[in-house]
C-alpha atoms as a PDB file:
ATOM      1  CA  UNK A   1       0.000   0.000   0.000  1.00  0.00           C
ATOM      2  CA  UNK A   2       0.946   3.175  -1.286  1.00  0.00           C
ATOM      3  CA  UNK A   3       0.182   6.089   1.218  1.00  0.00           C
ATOM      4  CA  UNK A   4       2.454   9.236   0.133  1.00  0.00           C
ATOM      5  CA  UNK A   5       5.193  10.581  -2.730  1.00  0.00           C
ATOM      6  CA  UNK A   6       7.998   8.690  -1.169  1.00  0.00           C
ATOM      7  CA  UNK A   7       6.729   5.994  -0.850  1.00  0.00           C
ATOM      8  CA  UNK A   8       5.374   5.830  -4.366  1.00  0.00           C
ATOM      9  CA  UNK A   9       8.707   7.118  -5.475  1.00  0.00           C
ATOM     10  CA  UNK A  10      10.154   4.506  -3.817  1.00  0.00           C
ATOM     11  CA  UNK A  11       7.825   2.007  -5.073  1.00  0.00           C
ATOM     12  CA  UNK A  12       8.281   2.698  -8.622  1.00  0.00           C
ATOM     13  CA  UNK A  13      12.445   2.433  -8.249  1.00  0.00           C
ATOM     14  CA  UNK A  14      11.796  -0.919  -7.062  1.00  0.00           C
ATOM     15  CA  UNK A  15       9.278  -1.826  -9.637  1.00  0.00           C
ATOM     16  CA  UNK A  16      11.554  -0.650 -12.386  1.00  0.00           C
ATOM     17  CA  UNK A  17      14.128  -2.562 -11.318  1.00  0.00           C
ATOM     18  CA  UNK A  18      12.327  -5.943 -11.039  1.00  0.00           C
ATOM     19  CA  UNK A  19      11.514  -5.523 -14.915  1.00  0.00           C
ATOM     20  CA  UNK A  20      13.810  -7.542 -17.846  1.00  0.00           C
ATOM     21  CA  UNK A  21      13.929  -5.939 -21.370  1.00  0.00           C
ATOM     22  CA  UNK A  22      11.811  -6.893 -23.912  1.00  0.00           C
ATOM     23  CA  UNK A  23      12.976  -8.296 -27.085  1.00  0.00           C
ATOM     24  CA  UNK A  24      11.337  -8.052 -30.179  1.00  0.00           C
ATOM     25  CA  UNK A  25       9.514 -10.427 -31.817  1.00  0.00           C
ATOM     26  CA  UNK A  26      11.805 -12.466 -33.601  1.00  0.00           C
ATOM     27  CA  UNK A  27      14.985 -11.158 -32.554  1.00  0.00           C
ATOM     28  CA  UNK A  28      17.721 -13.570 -32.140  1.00  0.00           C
ATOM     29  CA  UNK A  29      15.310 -15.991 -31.521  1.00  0.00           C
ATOM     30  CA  UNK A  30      14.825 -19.529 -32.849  1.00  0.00           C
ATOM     31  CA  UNK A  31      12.654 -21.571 -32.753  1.00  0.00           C
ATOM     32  CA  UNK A  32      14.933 -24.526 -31.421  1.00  0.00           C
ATOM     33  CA  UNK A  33      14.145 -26.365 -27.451  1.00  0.00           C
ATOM     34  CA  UNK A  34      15.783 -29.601 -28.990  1.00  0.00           C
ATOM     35  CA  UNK A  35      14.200 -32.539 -27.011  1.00  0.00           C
ATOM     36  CA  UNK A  36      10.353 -31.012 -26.874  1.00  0.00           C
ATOM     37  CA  UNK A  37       7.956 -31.036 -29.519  1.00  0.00           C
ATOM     38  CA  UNK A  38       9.488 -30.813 -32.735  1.00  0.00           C
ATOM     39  CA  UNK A  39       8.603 -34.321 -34.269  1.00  0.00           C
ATOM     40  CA  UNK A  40       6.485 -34.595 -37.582  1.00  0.00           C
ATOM     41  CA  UNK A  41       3.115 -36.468 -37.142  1.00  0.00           C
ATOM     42  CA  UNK A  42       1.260 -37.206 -40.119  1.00  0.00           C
ATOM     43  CA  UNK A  43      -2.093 -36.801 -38.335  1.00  0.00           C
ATOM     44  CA  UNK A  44      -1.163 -32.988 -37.712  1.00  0.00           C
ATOM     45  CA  UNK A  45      -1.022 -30.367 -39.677  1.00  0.00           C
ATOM     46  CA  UNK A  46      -0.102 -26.547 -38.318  1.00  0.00           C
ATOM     47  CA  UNK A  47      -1.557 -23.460 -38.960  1.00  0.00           C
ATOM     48  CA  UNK A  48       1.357 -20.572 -37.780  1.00  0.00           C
ATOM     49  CA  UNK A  49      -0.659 -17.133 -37.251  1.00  0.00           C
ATOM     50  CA  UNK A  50      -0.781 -13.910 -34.479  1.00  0.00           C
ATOM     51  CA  UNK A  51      -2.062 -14.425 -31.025  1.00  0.00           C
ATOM     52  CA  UNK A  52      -5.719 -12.868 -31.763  1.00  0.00           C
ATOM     53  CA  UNK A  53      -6.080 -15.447 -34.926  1.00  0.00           C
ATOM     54  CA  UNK A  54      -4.882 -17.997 -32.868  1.00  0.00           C
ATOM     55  CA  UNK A  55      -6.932 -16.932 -30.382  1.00  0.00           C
ATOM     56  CA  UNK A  56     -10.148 -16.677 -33.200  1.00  0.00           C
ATOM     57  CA  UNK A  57      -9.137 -20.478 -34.002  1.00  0.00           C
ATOM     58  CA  UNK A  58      -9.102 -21.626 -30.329  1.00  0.00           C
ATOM     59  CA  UNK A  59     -12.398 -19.940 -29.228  1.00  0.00           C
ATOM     60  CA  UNK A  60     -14.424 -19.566 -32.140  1.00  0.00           C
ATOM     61  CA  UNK A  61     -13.797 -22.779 -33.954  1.00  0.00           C
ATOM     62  CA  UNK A  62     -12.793 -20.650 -37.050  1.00  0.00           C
ATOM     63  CA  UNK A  63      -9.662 -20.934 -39.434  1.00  0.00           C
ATOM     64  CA  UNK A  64      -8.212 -17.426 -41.014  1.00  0.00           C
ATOM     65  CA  UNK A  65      -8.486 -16.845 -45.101  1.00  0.00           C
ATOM     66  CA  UNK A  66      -4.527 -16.347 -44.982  1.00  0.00           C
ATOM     67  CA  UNK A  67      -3.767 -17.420 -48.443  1.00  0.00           C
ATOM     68  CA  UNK A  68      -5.268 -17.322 -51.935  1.00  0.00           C
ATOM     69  CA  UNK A  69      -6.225 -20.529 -51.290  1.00  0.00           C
ATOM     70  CA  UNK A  70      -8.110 -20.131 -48.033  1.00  0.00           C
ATOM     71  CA  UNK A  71      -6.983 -21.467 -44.788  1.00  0.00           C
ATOM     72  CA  UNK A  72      -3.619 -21.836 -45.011  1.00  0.00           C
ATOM     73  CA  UNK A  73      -1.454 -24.721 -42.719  1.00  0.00           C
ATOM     74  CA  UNK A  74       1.980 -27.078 -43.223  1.00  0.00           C
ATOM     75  CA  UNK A  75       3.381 -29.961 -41.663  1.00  0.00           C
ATOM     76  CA  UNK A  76       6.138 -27.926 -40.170  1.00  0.00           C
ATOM     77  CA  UNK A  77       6.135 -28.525 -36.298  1.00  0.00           C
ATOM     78  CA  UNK A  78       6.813 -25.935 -33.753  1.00  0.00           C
ATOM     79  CA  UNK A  79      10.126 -25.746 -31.917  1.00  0.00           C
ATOM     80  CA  UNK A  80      12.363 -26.779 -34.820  1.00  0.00           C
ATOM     81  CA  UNK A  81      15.909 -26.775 -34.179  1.00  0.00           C
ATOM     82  CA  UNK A  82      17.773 -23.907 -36.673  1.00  0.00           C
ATOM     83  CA  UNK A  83      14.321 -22.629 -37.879  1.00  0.00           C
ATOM     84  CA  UNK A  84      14.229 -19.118 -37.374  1.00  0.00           C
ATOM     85  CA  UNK A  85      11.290 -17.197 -36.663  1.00  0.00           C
ATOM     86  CA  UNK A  86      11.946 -14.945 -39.073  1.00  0.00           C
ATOM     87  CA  UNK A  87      12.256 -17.682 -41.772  1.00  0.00           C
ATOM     88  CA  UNK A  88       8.999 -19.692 -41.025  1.00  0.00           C
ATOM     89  CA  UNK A  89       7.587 -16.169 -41.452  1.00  0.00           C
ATOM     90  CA  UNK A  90       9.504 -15.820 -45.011  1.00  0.00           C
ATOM     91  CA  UNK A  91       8.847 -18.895 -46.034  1.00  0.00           C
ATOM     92  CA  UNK A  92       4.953 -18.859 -45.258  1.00  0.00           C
ATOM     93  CA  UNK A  93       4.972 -15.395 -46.477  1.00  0.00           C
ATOM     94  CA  UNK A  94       6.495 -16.883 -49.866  1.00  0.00           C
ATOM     95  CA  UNK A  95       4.190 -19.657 -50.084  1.00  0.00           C
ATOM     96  CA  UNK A  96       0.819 -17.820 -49.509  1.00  0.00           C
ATOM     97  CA  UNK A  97       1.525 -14.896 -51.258  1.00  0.00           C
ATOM     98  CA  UNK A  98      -0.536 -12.859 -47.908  1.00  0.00           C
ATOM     99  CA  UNK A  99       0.773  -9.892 -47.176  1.00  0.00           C
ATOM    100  CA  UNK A 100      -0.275 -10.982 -43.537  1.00  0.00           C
ATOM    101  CA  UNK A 101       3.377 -12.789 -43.144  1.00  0.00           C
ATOM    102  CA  UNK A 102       5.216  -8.999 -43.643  1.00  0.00           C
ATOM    103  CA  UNK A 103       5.948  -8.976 -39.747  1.00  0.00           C
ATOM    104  CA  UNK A 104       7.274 -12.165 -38.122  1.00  0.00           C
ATOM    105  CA  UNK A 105       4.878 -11.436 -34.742  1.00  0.00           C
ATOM    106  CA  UNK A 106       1.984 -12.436 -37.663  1.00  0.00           C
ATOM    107  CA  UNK A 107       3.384 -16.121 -37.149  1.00  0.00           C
ATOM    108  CA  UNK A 108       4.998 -16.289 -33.836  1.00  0.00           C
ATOM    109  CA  UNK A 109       1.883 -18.023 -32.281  1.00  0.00           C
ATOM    110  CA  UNK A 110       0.526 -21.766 -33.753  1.00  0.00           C
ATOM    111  CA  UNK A 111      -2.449 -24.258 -33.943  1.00  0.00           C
ATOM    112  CA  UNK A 112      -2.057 -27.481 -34.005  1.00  0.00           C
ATOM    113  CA  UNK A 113      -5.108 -29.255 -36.050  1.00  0.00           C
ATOM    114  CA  UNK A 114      -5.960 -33.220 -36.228  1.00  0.00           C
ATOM    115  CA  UNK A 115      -8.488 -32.766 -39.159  1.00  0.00           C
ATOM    116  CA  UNK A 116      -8.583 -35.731 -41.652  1.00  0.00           C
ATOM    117  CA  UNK A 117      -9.511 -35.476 -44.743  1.00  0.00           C
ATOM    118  CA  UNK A 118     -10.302 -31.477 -44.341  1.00  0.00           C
ATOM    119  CA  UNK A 119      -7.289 -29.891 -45.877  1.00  0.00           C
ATOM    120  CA  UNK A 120      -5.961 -30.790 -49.537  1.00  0.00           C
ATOM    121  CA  UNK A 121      -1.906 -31.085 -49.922  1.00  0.00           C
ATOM    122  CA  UNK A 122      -0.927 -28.181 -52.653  1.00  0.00           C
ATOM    123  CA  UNK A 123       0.842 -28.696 -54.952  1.00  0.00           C
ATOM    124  CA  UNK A 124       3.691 -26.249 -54.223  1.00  0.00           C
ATOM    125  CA  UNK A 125       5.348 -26.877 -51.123  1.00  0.00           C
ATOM    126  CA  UNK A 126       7.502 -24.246 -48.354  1.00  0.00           C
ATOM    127  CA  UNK A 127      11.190 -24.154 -48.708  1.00  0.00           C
ATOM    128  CA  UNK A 128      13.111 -22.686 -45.815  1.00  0.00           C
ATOM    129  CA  UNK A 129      16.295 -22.760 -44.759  1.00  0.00           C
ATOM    130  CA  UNK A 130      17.721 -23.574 -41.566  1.00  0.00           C
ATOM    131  CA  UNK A 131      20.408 -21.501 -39.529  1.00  0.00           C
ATOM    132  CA  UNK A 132      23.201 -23.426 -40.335  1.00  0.00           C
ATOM    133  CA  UNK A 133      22.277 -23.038 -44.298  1.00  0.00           C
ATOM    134  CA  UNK A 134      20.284 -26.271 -44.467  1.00  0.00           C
ATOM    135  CA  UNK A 135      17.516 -26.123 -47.081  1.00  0.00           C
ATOM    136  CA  UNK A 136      14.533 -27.880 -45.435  1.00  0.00           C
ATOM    137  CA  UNK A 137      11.155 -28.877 -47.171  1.00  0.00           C
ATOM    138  CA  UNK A 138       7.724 -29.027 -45.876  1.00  0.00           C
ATOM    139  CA  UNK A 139       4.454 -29.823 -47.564  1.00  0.00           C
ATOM    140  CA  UNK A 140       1.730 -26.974 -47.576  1.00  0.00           C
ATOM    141  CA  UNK A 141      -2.470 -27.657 -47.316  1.00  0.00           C
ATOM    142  CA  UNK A 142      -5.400 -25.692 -47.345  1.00  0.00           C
ATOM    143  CA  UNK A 143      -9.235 -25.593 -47.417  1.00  0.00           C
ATOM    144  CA  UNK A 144     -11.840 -22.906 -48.022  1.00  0.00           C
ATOM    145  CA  UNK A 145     -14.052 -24.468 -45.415  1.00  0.00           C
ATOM    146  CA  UNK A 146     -13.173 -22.042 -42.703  1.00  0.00           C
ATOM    147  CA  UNK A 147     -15.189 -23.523 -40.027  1.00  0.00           C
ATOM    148  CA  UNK A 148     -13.008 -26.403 -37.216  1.00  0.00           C
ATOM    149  CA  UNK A 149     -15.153 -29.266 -35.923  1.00  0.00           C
ATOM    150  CA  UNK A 150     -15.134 -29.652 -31.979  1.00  0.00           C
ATOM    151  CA  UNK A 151     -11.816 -30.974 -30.886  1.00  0.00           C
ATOM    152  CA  UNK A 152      -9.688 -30.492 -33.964  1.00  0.00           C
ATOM    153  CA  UNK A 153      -7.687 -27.750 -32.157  1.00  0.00           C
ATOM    154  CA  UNK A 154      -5.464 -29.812 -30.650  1.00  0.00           C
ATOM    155  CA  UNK A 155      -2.549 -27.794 -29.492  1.00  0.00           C
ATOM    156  CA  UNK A 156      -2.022 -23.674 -29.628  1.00  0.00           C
ATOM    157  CA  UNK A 157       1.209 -22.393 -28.042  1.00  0.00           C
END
């Protein structure tokens, strides 16, 4: 409790000093935690957007029109080691031809859908390469049918 200027002086030195800097999106960052997540499952396909659309996806069952071809998702997993942010943002940006992907906080957040049979494979596919000047592969999908069944959202992070 705050009661006069001295205190609240006092109280805003400390508060100040408890903070850490913010980075910005996609600054020196990777998208690499080696043993967690990272795996490819066939069964799941993932749709990389902001935290609102993600948010959209997760609460009101809806997928974004983020390509010319709809909804726009890959088989690239989260947290892959010597994927940038800034190059799954590229390469998505590349392959969907949105001008949505211009700013890598427009795919720092993800879905993860189990949706059979909802999404067809395209026939071009997103090329990225990895930190260490790997070129890596991954299949794109899509669907105009915007709307997710219960419980195909089966991971957001």
């Amino acid at each position: 409790d705050v009661s006069s200027s001295d205190e609240l002086k006092k109280h805003i030195q400390s508060a100040s000093k408890e903070r850490t800097p913010l980075t910005e999106p996609g600054e020196g960052q990777s998208m690499d935690i080696d043993e967690e997540g990272g795996r490819q499952d066939p069964g799941i396909l993932y749709l990389y957007v902001d935290c609102p659309t993600m948010m959209r996806c997760f609460y009101g069952g809806s997928l974004p029109y983020n390509s010319r071809h709809g909804a726009l998702i890959t088989n690239l997993p989260p947290y892959q080691k010597d994927v940038s942010l800034g190059e799954v943002c590229r390469g998505l940006r590349q392959a969907s031809g949105f001008f949505g992907y211009e700013d890598v906080i427009r795919s720092a957040y993800f879905a993860a859908l189990s949706v059979p049979g909802y999404f067809v494979k395209l026939d071009g596919q997103m090329e990225l390469t990895s930190t260490k000047g790997k070129s890596l592969t991954f299949d794109l999908y899509a669907s105009n049918q915007l709307r997710l069944e219960p419980g195909a959202l089966v991971r957001h992070g």
